[in-house]
PDB file of N, CA and C in Angstrom:
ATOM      1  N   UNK A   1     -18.971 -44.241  13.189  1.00  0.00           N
ATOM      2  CA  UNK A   1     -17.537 -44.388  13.245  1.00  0.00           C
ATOM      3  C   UNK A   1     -16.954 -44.573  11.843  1.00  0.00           C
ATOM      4  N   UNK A   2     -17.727 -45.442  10.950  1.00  0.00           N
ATOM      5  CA  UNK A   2     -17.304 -45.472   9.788  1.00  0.00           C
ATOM      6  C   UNK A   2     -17.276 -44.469   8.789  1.00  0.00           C
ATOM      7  N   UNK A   3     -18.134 -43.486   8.888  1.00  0.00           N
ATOM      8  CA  UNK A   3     -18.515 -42.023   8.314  1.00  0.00           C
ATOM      9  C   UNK A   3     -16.811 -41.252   8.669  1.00  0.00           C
ATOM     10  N   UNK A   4     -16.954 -41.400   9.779  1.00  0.00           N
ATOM     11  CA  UNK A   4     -15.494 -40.512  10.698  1.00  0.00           C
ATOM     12  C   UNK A   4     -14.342 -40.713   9.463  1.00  0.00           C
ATOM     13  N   UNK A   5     -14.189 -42.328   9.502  1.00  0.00           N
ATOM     14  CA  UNK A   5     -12.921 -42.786   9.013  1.00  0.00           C
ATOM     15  C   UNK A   5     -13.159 -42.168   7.413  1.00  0.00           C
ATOM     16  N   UNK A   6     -14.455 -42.602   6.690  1.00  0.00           N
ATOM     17  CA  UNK A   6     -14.236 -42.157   5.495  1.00  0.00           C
ATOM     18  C   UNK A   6     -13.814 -40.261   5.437  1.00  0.00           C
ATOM     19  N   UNK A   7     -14.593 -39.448   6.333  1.00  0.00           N
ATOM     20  CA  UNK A   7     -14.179 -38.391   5.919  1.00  0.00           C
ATOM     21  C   UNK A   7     -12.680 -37.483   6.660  1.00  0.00           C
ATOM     22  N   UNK A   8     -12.083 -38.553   7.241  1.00  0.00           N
ATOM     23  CA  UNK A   8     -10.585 -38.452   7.818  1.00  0.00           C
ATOM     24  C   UNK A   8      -9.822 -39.056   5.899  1.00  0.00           C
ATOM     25  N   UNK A   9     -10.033 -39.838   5.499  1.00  0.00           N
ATOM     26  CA  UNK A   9      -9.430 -40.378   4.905  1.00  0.00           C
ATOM     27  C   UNK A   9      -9.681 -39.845   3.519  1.00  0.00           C
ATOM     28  N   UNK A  10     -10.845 -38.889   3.452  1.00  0.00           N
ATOM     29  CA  UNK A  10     -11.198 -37.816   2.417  1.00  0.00           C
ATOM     30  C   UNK A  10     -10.329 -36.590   2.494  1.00  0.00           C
ATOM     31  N   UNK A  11     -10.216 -36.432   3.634  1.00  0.00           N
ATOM     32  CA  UNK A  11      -9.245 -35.121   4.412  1.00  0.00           C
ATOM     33  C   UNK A  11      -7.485 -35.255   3.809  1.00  0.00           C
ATOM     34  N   UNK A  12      -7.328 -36.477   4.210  1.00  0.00           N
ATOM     35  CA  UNK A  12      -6.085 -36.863   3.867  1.00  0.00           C
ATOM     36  C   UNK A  12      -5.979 -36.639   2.343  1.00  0.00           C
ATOM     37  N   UNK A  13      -6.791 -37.195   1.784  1.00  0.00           N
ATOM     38  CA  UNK A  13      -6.451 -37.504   0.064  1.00  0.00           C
ATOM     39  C   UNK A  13      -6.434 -35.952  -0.665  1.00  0.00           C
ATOM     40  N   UNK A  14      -7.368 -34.979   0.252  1.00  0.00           N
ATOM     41  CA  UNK A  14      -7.348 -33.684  -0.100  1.00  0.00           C
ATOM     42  C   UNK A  14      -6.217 -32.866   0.218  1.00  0.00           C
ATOM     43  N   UNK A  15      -5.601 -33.384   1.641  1.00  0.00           N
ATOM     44  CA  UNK A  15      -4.422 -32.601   1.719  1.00  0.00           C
ATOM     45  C   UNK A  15      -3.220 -32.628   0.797  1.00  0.00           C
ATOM     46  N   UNK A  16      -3.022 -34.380   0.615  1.00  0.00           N
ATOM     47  CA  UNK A  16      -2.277 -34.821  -0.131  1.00  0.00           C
ATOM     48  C   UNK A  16      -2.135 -34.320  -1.661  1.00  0.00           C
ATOM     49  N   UNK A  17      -3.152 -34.174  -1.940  1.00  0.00           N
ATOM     50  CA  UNK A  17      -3.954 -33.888  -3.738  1.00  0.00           C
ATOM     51  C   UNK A  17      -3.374 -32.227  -3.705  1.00  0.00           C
ATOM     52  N   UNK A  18      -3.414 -31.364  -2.458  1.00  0.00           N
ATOM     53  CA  UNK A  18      -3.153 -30.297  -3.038  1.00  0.00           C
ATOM     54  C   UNK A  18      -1.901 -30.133  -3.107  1.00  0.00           C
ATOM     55  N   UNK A  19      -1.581 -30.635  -1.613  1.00  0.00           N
ATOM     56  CA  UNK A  19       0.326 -30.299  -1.585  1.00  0.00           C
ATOM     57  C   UNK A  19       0.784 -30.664  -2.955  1.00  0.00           C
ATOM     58  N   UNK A  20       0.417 -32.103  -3.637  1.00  0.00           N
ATOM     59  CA  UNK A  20       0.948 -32.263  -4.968  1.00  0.00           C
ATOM     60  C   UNK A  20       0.211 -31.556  -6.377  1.00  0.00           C
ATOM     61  N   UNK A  21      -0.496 -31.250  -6.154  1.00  0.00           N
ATOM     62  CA  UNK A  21      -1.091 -30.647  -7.930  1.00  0.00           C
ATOM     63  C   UNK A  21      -1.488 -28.993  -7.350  1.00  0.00           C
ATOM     64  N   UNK A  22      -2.271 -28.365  -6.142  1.00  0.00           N
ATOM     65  CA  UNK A  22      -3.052 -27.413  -6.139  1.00  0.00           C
ATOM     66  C   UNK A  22      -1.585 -26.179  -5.868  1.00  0.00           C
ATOM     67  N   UNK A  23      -0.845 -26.392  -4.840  1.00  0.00           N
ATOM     68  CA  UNK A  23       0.190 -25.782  -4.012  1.00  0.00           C
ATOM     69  C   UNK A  23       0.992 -25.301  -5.313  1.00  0.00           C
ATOM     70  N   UNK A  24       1.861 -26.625  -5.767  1.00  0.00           N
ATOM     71  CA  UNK A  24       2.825 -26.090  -6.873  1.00  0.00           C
ATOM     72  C   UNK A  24       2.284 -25.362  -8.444  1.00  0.00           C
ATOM     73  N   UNK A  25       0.898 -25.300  -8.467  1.00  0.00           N
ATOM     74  CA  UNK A  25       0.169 -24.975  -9.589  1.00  0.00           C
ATOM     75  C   UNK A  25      -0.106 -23.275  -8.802  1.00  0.00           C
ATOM     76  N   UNK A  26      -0.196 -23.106  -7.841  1.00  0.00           N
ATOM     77  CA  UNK A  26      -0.506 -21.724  -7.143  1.00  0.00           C
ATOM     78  C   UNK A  26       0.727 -21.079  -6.978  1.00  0.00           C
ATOM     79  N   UNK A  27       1.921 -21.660  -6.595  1.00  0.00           N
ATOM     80  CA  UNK A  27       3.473 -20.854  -6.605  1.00  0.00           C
ATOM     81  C   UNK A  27       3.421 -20.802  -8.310  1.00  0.00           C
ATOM     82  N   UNK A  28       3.710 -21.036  -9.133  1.00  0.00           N
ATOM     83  CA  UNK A  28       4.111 -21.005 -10.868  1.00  0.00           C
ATOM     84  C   UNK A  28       3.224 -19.931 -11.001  1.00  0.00           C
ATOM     85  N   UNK A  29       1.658 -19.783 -10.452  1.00  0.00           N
ATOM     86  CA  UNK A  29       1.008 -18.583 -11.575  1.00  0.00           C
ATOM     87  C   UNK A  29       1.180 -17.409  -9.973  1.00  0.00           C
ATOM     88  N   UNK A  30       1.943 -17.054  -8.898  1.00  0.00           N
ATOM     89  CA  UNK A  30       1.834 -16.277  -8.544  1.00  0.00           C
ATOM     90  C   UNK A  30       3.743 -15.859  -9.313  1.00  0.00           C
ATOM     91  N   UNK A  31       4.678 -16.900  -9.192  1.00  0.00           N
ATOM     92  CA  UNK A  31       5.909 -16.231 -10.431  1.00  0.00           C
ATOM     93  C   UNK A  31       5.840 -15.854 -11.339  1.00  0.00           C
ATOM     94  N   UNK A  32       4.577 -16.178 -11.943  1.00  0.00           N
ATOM     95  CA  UNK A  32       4.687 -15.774 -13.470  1.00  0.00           C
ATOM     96  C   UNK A  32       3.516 -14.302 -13.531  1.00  0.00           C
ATOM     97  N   UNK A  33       3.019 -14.254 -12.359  1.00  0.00           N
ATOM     98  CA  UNK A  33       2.378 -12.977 -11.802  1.00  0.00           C
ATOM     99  C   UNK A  33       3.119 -12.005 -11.660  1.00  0.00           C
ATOM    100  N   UNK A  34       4.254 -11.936 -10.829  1.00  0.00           N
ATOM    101  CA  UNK A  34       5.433 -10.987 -10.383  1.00  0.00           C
ATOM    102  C   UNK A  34       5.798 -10.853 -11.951  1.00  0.00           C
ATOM    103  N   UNK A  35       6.707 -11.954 -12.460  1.00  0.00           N
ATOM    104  CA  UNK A  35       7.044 -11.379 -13.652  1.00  0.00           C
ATOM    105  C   UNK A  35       6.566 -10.598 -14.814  1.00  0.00           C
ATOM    106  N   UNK A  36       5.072 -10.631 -14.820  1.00  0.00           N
ATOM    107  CA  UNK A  36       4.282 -10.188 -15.784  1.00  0.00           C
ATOM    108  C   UNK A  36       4.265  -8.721 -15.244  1.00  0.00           C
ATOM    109  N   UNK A  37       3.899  -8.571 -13.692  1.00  0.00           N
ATOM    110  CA  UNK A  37       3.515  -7.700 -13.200  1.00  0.00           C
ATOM    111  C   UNK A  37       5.398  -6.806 -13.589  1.00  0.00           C
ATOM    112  N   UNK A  38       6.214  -7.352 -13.271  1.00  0.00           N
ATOM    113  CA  UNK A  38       7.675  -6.273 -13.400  1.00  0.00           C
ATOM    114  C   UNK A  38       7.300  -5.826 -14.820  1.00  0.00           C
ATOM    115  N   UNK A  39       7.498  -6.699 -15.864  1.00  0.00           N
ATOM    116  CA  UNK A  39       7.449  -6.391 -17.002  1.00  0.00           C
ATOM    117  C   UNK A  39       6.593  -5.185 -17.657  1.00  0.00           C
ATOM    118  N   UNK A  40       5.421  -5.110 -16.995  1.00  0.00           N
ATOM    119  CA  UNK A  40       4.169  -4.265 -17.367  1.00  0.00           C
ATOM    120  C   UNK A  40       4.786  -2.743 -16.563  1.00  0.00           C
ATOM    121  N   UNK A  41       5.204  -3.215 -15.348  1.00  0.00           N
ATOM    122  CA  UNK A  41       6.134  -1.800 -14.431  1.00  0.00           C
ATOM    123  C   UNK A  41       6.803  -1.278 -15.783  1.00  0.00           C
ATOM    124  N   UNK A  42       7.625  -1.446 -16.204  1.00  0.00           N
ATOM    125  CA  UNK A  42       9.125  -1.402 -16.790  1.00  0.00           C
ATOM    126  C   UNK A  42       8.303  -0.281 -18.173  1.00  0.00           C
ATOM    127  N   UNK A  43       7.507  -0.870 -18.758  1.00  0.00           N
ATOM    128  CA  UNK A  43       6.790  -0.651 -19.647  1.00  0.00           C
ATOM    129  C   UNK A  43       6.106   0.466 -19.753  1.00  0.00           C
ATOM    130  N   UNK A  44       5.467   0.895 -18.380  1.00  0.00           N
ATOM    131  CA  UNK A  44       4.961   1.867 -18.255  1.00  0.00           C
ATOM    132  C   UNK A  44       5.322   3.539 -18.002  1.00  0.00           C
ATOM    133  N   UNK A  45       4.541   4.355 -18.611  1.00  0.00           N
ATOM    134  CA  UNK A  45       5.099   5.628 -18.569  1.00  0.00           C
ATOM    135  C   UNK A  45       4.912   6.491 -16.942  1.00  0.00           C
ATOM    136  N   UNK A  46       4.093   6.448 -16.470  1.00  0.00           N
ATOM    137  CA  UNK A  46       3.965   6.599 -15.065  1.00  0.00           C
ATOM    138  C   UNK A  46       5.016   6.006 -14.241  1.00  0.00           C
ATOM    139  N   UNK A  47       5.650   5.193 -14.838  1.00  0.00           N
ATOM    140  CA  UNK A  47       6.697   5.073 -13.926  1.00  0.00           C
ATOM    141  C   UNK A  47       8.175   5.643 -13.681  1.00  0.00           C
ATOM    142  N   UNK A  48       8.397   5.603 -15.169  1.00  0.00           N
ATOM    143  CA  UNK A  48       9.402   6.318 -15.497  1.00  0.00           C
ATOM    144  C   UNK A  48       9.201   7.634 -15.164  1.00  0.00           C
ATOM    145  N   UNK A  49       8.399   7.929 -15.300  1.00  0.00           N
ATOM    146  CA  UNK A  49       8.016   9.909 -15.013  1.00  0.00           C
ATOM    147  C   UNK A  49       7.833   9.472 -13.740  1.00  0.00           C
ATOM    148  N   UNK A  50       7.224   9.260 -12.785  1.00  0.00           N
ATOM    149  CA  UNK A  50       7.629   8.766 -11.094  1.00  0.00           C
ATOM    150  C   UNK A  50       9.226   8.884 -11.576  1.00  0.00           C
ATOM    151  N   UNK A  51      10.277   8.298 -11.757  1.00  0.00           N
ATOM    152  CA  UNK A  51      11.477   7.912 -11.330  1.00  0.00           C
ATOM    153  C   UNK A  51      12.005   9.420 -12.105  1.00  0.00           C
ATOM    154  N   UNK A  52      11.109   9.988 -13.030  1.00  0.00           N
ATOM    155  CA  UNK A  52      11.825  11.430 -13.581  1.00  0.00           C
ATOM    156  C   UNK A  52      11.837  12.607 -13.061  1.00  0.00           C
ATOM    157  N   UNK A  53      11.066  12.658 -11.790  1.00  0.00           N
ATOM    158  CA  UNK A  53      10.589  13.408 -11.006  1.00  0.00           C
ATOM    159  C   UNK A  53      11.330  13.418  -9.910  1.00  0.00           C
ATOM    160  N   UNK A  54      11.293  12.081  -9.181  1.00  0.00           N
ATOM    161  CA  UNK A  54      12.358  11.536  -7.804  1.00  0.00           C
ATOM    162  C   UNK A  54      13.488  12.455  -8.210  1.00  0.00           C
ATOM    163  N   UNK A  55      13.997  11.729  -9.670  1.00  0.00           N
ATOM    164  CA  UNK A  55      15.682  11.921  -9.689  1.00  0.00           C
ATOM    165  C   UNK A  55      15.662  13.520  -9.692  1.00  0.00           C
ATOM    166  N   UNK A  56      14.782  14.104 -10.691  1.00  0.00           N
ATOM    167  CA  UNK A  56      14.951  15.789 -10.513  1.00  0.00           C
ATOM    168  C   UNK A  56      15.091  16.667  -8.893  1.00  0.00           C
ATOM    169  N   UNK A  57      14.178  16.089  -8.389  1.00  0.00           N
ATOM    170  CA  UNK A  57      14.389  16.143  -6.933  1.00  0.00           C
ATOM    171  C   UNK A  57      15.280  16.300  -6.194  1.00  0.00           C
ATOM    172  N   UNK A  58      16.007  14.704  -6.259  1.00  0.00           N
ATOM    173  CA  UNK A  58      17.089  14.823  -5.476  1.00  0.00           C
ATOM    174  C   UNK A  58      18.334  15.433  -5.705  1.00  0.00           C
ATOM    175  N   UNK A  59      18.036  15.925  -7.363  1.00  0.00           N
ATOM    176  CA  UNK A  59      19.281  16.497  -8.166  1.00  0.00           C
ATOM    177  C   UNK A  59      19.459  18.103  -7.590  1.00  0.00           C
ATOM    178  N   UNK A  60      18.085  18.249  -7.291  1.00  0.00           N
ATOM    179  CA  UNK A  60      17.920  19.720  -7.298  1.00  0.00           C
ATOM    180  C   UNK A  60      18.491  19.849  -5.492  1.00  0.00           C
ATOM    181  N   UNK A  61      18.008  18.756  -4.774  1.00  0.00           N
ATOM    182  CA  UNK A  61      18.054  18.977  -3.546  1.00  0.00           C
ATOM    183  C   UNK A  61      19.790  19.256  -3.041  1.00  0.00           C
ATOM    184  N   UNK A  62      20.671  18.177  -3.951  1.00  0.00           N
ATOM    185  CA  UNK A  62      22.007  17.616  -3.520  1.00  0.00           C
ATOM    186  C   UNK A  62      22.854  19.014  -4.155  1.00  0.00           C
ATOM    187  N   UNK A  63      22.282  19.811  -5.549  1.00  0.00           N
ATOM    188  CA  UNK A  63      22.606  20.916  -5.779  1.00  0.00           C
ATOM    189  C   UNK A  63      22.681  21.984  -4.963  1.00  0.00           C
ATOM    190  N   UNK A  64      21.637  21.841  -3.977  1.00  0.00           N
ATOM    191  CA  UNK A  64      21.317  23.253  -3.361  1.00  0.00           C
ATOM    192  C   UNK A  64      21.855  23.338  -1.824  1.00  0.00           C
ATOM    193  N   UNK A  65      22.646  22.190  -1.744  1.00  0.00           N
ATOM    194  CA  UNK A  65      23.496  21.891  -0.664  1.00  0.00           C
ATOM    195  C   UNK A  65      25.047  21.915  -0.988  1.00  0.00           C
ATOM    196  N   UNK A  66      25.189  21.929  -1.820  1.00  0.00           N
ATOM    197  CA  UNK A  66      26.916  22.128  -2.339  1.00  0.00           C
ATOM    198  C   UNK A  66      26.924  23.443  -2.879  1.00  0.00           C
ATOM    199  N   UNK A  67      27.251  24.102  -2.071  1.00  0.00           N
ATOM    200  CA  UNK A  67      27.557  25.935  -2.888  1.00  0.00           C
ATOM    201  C   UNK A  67      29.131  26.295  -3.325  1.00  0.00           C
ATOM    202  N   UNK A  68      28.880  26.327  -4.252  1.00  0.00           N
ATOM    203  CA  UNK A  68      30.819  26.458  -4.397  1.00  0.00           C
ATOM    204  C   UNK A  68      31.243  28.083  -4.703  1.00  0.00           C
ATOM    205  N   UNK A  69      30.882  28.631  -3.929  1.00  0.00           N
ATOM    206  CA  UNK A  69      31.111  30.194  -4.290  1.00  0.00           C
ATOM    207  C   UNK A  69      32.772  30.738  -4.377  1.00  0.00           C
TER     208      UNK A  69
END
């Protein structure tokens, strides 16, 4: 019974321990994840050529639907 209580009361101190140090230490490096991760997007040439391609696309598409004869 006494085993029980110590590892109930191990349980607790672990839940407690993360909600305060593990939880808010895991949200900060998954924000500063996103942000790194946009930044590196932004940066990159594959992307822009992705978005140079889309736009040609739809330029060509929205062209070939307006005929002004």
């Amino acid at each position: 019974m006494f085993l029980l209580l110590i590892l109930f009361l191990a349980m607790l101190l672990f839940i407690k321990g993360f909600f305060k140090i593990v939880l808010p230490a895991l949200i900060i490096l998954m924000i500063l994840k996103f942000l790194f991760g946009g930044l590196m997007l932004l940066l990159s040439p594959h992307f822009w050529g992705t978005l140079l391609v889309i736009s040609i696309i739809v330029w060509l598409v929205r062209a070939s639907r307006s005929r002004n004869y």
